[in-house]
Protein backbone atom coordinates (compact mmCIF):
# COMPACT_ATOMS: atom_id res chain seq x y z
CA UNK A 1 -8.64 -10.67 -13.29
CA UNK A 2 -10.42 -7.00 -14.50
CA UNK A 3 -10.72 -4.39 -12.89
CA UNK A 4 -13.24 -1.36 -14.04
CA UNK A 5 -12.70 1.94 -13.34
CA UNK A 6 -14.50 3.62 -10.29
CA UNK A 7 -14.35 6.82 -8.52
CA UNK A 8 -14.31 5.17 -4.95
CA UNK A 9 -11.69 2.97 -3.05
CA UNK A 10 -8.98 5.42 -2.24
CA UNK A 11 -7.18 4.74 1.23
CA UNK A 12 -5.08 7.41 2.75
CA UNK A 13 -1.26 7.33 2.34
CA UNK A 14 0.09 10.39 4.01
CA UNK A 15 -2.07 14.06 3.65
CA UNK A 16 -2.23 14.68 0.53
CA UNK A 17 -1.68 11.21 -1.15
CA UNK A 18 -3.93 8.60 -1.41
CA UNK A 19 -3.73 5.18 -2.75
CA UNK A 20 -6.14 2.36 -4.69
CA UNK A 21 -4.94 -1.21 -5.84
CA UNK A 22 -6.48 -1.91 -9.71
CA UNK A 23 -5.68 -4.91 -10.25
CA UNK A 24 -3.41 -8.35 -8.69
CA UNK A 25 -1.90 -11.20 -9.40
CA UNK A 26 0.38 -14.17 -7.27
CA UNK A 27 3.52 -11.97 -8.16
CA UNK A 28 2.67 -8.18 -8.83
CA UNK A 29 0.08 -5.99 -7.73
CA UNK A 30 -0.58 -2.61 -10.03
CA UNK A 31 -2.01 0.74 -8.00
CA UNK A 32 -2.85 3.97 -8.71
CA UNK A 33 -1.39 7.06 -6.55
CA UNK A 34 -3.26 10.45 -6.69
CA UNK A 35 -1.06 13.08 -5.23
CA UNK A 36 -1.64 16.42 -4.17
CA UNK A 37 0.95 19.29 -5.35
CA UNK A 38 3.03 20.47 -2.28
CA UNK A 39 2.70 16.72 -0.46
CA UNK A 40 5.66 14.71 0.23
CA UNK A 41 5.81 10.95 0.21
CA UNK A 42 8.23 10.68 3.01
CA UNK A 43 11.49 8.76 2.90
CA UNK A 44 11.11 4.83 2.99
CA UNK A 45 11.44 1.60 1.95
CA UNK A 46 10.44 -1.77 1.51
CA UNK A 47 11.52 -5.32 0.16
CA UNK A 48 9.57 -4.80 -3.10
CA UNK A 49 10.67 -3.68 -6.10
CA UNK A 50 8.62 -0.99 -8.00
CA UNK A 51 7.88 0.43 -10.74
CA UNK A 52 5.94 3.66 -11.60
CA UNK A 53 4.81 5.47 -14.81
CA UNK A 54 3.79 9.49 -14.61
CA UNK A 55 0.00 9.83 -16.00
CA UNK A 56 -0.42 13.27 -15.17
CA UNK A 57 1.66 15.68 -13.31
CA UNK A 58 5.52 16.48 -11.81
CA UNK A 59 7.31 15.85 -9.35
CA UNK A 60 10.61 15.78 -7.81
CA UNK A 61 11.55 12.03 -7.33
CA UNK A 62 14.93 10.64 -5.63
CA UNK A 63 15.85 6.73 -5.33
CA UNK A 64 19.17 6.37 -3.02
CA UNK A 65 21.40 9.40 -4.06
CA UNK A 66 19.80 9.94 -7.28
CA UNK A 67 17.24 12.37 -7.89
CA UNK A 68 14.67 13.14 -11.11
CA UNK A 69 12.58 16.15 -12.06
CA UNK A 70 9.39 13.69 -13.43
CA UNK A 71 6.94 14.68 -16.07
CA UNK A 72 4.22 12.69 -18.17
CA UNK A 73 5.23 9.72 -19.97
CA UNK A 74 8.35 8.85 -17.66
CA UNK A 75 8.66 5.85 -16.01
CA UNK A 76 11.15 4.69 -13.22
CA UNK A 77 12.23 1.50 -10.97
CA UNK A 78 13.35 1.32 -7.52
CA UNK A 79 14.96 -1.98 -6.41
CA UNK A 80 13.86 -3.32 -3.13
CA UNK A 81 14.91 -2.17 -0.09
CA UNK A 82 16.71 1.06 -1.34
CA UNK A 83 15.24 4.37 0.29
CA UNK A 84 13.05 7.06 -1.88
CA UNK A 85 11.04 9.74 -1.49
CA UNK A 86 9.33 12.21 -3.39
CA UNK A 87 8.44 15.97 -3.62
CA UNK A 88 5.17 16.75 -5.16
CA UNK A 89 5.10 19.77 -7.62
CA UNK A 90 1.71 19.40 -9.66
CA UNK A 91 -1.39 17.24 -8.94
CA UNK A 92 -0.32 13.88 -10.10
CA UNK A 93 -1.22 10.51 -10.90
CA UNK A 94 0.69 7.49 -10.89
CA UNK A 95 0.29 3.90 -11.56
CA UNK A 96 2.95 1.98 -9.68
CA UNK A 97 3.51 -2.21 -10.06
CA UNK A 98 5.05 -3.94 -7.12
CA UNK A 99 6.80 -7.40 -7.52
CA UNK A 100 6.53 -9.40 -5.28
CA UNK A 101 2.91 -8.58 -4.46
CA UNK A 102 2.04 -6.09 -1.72
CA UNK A 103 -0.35 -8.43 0.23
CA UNK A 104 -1.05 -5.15 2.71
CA UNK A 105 -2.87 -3.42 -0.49
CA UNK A 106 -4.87 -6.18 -1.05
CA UNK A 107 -8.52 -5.04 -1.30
CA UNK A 108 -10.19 -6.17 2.25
């Protein structure tokens, strides 16, 4: 599968956060998170694991108790079903991979 780069396809995550799947496979899916400085990604979780890389941006990112000032170039995982959240302190954009695949971010 490719996947070429457009400006469309966002869907909304929360204000000030939206979300577009790139690309997919049978196991992982890989999307891209533009994030507005002073929005929140409230607390949650989910079976999947996940990891993200920082494009552009900071933030403020906890997983369980531990908590991250993240700038460009970092990356992170968050094991499945363990609660995060994060504090948005700069536009930012992320590309997060989800194992097993996130069949609600499929493209419809």
């Amino acid at each position: 599968m490719f996947a070429k780069t457009s400006r469309g396809g966002y869907i909304p995550v929360s204000p000030g956060i939206v979300r577009k799947t790139l690309v997919f496979g049978d196991h992982t899916l890989m999307t891209e998170f533009l994030l507005e400085k002073g929005s929140n990604l409230a607390s949650h979780r989910h079976p999947h694991e996940q990891t993200g890389y920082l494009v552009s941006g900071h933030m403020l990112l906890t997983i369980g108790e531990e908590k991250a000032e993240i700038r460009p170039g970092d990356s992170w995982t968050i094991p499945g079903d363990v609660s995060h959240h994060a504090e948005i302190l700069a536009d930012s954009l992320t590309i997060e991979v989800f194992s097993p695949r996130r069949d609600e971010y499929l493209p419809q």
